[in-house]
PDB file of N, CA and C in Angstrom:
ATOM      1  N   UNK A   1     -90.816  42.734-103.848  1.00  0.00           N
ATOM      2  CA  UNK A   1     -91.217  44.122-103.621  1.00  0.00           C
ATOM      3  C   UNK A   1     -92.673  44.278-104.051  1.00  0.00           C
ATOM      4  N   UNK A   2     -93.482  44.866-103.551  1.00  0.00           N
ATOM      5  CA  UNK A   2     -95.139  45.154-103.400  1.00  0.00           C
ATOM      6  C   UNK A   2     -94.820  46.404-104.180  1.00  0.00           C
ATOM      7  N   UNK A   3     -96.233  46.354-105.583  1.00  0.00           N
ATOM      8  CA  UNK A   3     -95.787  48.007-106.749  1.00  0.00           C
ATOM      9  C   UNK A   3     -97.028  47.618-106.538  1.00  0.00           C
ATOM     10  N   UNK A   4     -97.512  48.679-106.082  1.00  0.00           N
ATOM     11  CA  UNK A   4     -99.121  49.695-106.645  1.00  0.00           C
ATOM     12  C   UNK A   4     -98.759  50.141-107.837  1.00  0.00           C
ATOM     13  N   UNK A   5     -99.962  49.756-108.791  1.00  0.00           N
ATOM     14  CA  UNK A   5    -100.152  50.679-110.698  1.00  0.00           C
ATOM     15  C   UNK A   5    -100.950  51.428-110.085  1.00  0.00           C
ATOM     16  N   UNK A   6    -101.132  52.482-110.187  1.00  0.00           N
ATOM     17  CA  UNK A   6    -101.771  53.324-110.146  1.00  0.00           C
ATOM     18  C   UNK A   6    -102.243  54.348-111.476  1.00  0.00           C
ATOM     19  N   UNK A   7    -103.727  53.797-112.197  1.00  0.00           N
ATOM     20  CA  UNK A   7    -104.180  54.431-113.380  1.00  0.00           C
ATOM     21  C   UNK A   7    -104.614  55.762-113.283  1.00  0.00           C
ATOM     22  N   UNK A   8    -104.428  56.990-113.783  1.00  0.00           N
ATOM     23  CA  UNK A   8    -104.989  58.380-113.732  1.00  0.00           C
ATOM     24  C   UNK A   8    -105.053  58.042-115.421  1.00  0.00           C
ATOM     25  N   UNK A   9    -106.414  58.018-115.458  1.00  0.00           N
ATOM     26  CA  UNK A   9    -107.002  57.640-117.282  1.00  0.00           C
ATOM     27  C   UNK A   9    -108.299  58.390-117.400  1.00  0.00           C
ATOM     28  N   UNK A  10    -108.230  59.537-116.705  1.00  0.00           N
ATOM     29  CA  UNK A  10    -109.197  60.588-116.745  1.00  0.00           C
ATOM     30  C   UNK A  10    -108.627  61.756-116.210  1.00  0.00           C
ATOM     31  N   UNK A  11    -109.617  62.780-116.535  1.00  0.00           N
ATOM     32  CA  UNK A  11    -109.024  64.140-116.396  1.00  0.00           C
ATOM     33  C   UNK A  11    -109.486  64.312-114.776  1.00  0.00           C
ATOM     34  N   UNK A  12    -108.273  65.312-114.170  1.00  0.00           N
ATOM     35  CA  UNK A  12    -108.064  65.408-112.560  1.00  0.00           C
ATOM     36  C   UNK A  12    -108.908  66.136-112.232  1.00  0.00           C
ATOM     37  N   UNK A  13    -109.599  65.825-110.976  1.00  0.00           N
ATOM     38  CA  UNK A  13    -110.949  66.748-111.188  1.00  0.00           C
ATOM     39  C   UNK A  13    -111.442  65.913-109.933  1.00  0.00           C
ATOM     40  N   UNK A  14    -112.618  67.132-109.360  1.00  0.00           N
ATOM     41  CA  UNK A  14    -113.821  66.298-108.749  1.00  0.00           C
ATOM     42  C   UNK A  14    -115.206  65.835-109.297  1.00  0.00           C
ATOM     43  N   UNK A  15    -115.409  66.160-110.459  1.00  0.00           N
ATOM     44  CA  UNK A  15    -116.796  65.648-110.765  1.00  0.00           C
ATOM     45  C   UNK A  15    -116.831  63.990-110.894  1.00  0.00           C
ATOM     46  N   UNK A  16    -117.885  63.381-111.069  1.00  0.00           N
ATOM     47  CA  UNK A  16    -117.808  62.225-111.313  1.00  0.00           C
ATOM     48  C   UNK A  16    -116.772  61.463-111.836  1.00  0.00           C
ATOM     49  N   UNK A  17    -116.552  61.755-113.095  1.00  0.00           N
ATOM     50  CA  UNK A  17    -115.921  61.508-114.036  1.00  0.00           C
ATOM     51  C   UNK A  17    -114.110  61.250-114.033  1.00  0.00           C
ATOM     52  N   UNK A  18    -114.151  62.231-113.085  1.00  0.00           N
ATOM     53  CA  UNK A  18    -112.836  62.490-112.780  1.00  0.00           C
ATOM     54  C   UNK A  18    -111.666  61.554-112.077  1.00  0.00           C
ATOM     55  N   UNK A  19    -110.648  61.937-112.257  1.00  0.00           N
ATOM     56  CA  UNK A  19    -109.903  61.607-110.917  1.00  0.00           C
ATOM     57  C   UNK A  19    -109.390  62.599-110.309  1.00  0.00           C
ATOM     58  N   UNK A  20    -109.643  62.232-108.488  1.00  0.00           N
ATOM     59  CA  UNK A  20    -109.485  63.460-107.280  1.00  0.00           C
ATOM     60  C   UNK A  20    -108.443  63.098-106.665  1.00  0.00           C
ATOM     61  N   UNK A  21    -108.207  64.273-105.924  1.00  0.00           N
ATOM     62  CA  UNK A  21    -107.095  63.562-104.678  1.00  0.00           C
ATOM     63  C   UNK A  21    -107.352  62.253-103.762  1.00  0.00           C
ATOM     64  N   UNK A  22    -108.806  62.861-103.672  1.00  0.00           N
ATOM     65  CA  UNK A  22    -109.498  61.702-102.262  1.00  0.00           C
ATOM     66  C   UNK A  22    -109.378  60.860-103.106  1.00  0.00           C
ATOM     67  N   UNK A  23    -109.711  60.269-104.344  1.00  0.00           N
ATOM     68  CA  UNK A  23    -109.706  59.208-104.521  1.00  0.00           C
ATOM     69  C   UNK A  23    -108.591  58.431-104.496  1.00  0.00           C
ATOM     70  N   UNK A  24    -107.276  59.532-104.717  1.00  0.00           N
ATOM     71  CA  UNK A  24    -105.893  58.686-104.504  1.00  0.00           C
ATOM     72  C   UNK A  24    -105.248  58.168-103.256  1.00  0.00           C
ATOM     73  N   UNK A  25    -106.029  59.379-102.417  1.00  0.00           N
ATOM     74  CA  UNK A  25    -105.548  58.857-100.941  1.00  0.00           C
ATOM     75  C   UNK A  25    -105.735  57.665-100.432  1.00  0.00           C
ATOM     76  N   UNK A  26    -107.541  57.718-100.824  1.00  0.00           N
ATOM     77  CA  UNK A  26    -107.601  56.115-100.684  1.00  0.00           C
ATOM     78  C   UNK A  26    -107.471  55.456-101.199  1.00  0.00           C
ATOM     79  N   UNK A  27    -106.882  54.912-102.220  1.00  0.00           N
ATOM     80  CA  UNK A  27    -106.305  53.910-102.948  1.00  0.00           C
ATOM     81  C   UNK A  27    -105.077  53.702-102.085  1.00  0.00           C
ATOM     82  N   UNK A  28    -104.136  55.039-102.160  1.00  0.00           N
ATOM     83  CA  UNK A  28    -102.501  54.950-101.192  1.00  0.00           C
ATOM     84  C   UNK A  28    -103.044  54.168 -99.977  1.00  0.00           C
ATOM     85  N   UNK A  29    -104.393  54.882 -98.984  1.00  0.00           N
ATOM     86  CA  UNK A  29    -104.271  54.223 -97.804  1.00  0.00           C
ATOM     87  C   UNK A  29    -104.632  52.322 -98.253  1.00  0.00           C
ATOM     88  N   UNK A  30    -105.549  52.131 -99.145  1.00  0.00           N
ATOM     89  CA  UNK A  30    -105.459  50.500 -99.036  1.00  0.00           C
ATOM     90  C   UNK A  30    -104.156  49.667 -99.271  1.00  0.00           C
ATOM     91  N   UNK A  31    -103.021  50.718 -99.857  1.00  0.00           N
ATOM     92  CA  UNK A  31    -102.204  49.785 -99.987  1.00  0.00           C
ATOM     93  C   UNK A  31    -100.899  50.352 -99.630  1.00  0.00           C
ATOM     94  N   UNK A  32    -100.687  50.619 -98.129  1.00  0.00           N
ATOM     95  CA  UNK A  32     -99.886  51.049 -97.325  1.00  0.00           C
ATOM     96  C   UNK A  32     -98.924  50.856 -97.286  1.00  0.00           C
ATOM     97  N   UNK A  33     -98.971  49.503 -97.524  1.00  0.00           N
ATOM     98  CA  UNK A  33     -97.722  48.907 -97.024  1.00  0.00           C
ATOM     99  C   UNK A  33     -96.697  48.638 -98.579  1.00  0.00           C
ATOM    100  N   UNK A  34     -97.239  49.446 -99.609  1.00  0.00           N
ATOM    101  CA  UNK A  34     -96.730  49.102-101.185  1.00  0.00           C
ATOM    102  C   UNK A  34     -94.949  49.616-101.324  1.00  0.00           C
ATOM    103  N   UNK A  35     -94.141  48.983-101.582  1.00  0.00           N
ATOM    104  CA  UNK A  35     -92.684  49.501-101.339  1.00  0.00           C
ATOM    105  C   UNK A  35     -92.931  50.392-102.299  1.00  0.00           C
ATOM    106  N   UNK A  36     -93.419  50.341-103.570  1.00  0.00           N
ATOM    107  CA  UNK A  36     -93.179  50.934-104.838  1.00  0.00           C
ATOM    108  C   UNK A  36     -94.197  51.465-105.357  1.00  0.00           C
ATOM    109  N   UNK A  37     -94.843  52.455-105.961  1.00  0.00           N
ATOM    110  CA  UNK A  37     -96.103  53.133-106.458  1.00  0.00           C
ATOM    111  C   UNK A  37     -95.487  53.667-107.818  1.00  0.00           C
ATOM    112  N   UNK A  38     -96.525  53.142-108.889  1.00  0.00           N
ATOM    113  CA  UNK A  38     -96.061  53.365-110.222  1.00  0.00           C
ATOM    114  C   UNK A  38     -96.955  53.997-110.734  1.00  0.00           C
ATOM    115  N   UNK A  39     -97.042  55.761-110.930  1.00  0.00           N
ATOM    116  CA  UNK A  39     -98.794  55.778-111.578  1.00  0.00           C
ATOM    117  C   UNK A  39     -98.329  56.306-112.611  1.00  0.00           C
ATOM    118  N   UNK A  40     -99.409  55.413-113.702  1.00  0.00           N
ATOM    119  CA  UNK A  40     -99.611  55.438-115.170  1.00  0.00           C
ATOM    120  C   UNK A  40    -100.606  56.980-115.491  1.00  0.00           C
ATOM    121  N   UNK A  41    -100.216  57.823-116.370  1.00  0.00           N
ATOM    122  CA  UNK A  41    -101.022  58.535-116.425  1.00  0.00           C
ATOM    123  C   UNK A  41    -101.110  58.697-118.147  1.00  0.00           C
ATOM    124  N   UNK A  42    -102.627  58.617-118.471  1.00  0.00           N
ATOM    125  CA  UNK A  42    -103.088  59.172-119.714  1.00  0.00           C
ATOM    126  C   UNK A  42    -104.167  60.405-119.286  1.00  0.00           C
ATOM    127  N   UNK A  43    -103.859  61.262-119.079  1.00  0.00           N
ATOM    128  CA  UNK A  43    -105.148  62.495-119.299  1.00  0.00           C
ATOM    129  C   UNK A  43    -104.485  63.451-119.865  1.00  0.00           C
ATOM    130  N   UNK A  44    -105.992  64.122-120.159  1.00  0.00           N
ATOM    131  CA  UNK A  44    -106.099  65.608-120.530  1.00  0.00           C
ATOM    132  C   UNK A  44    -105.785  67.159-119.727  1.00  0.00           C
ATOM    133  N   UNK A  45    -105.425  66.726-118.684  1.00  0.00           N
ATOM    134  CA  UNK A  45    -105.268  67.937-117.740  1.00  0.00           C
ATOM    135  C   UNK A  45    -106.514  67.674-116.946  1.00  0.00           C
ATOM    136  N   UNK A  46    -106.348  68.828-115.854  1.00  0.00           N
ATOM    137  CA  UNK A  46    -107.895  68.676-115.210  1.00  0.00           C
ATOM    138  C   UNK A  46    -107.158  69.976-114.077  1.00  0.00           C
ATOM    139  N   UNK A  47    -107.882  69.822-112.973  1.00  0.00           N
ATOM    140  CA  UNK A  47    -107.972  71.329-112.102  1.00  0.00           C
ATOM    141  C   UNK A  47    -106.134  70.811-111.260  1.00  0.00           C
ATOM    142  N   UNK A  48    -105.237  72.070-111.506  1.00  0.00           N
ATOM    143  CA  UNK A  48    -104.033  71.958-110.927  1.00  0.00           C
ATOM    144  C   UNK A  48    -103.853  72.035-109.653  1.00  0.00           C
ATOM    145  N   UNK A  49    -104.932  72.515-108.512  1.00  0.00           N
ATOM    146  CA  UNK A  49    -104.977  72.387-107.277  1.00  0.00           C
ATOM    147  C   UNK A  49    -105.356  70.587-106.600  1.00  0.00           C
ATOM    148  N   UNK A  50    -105.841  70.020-107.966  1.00  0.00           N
ATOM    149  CA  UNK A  50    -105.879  68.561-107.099  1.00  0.00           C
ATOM    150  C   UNK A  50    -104.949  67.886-107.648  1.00  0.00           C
ATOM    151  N   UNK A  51    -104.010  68.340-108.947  1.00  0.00           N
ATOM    152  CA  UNK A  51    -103.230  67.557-109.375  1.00  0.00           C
ATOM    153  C   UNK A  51    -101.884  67.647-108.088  1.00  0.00           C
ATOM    154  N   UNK A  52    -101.713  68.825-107.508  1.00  0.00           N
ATOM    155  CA  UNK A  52    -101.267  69.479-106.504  1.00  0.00           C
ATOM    156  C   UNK A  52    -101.152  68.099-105.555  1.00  0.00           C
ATOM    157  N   UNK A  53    -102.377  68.246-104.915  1.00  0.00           N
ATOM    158  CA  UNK A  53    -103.061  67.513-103.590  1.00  0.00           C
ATOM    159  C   UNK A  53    -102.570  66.224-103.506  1.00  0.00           C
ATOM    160  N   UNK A  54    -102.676  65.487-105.185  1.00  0.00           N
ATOM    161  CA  UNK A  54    -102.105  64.405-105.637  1.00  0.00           C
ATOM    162  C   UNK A  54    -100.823  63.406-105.420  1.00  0.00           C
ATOM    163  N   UNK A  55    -100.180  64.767-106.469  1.00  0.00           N
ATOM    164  CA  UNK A  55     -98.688  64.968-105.462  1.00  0.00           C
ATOM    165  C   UNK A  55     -98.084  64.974-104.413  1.00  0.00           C
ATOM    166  N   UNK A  56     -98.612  66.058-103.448  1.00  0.00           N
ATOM    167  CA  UNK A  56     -98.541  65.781-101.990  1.00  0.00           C
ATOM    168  C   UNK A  56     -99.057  64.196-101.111  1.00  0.00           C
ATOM    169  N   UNK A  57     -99.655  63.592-101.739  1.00  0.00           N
ATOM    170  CA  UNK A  57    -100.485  62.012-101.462  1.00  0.00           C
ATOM    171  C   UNK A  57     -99.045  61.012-101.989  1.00  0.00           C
ATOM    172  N   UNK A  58     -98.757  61.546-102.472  1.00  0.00           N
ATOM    173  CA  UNK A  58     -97.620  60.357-103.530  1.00  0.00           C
ATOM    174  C   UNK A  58     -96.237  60.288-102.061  1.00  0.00           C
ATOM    175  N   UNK A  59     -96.142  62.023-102.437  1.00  0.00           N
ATOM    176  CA  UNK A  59     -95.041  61.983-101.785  1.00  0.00           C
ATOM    177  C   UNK A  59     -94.943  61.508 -99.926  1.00  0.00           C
ATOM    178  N   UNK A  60     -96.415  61.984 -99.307  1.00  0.00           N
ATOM    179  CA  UNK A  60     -96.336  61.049 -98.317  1.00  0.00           C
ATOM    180  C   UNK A  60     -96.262  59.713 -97.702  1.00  0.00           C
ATOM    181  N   UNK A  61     -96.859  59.011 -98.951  1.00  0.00           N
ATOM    182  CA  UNK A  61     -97.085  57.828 -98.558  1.00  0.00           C
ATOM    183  C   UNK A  61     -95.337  57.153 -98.369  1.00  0.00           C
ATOM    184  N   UNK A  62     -94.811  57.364 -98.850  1.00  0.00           N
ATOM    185  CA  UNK A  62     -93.264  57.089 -98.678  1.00  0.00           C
ATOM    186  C   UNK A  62     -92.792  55.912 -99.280  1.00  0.00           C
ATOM    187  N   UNK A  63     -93.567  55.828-100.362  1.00  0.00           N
ATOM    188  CA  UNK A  63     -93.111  54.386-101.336  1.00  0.00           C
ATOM    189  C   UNK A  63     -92.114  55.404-102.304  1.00  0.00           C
ATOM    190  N   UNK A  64     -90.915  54.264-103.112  1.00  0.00           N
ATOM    191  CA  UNK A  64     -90.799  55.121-104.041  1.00  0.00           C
ATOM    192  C   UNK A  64     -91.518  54.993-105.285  1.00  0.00           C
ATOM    193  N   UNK A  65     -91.832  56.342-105.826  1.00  0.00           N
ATOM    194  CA  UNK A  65     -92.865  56.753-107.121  1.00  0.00           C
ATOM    195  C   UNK A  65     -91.930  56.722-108.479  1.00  0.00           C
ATOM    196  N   UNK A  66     -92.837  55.794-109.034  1.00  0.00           N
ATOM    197  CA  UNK A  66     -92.480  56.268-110.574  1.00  0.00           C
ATOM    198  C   UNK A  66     -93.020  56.326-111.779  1.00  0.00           C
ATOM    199  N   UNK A  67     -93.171  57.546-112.522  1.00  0.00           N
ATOM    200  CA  UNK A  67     -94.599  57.651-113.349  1.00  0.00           C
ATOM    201  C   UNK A  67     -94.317  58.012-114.859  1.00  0.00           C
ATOM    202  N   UNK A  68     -95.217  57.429-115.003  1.00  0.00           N
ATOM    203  CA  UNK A  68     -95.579  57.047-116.808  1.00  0.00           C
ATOM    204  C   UNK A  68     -96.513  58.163-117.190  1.00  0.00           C
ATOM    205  N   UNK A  69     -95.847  58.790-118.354  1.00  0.00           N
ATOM    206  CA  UNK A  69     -96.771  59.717-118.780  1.00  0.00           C
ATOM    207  C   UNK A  69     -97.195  58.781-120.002  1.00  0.00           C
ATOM    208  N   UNK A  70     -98.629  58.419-120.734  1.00  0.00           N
ATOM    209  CA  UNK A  70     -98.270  57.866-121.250  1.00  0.00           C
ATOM    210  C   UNK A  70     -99.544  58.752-122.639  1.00  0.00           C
ATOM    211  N   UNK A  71     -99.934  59.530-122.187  1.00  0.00           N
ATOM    212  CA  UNK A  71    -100.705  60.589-123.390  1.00  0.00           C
ATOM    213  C   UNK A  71    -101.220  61.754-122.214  1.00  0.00           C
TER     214      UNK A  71
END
């Protein structure tokens, strides 16, 4: 079985710094074909409309998800 880790180890966001939706999409689209998507998350919060967007990215890609809160 093919598992994408998927790290969110910054706060959700568009500034630099951040992590965005777009950036998850494309990560999901390079790895399409992943049976399994595991994202690890350590942040602080960040803007709830992309944590949103996020979500919606997870749930399309049609792997099954399973996530680590891990701070």
């Amino acid at each position: 079985m093919d598992t994408l880790d998927l790290f969110i180890y910054s706060h959700i966001g568009t500034w630099d710094d951040e992590v965005s939706a777009q950036d998850v999409v494309r990560i999901l689209a390079e790895h399409s074909q992943a049976a399994r998507v595991r994202v690890l998350i350590n942040s602080g919060g960040g803007d709830v409309y992309e944590g949103l967007a996020i979500h919606d990215a997870l749930v399309r890609h049609g792997a099954a998800i399973e996530v680590l809160v891990e701070g």
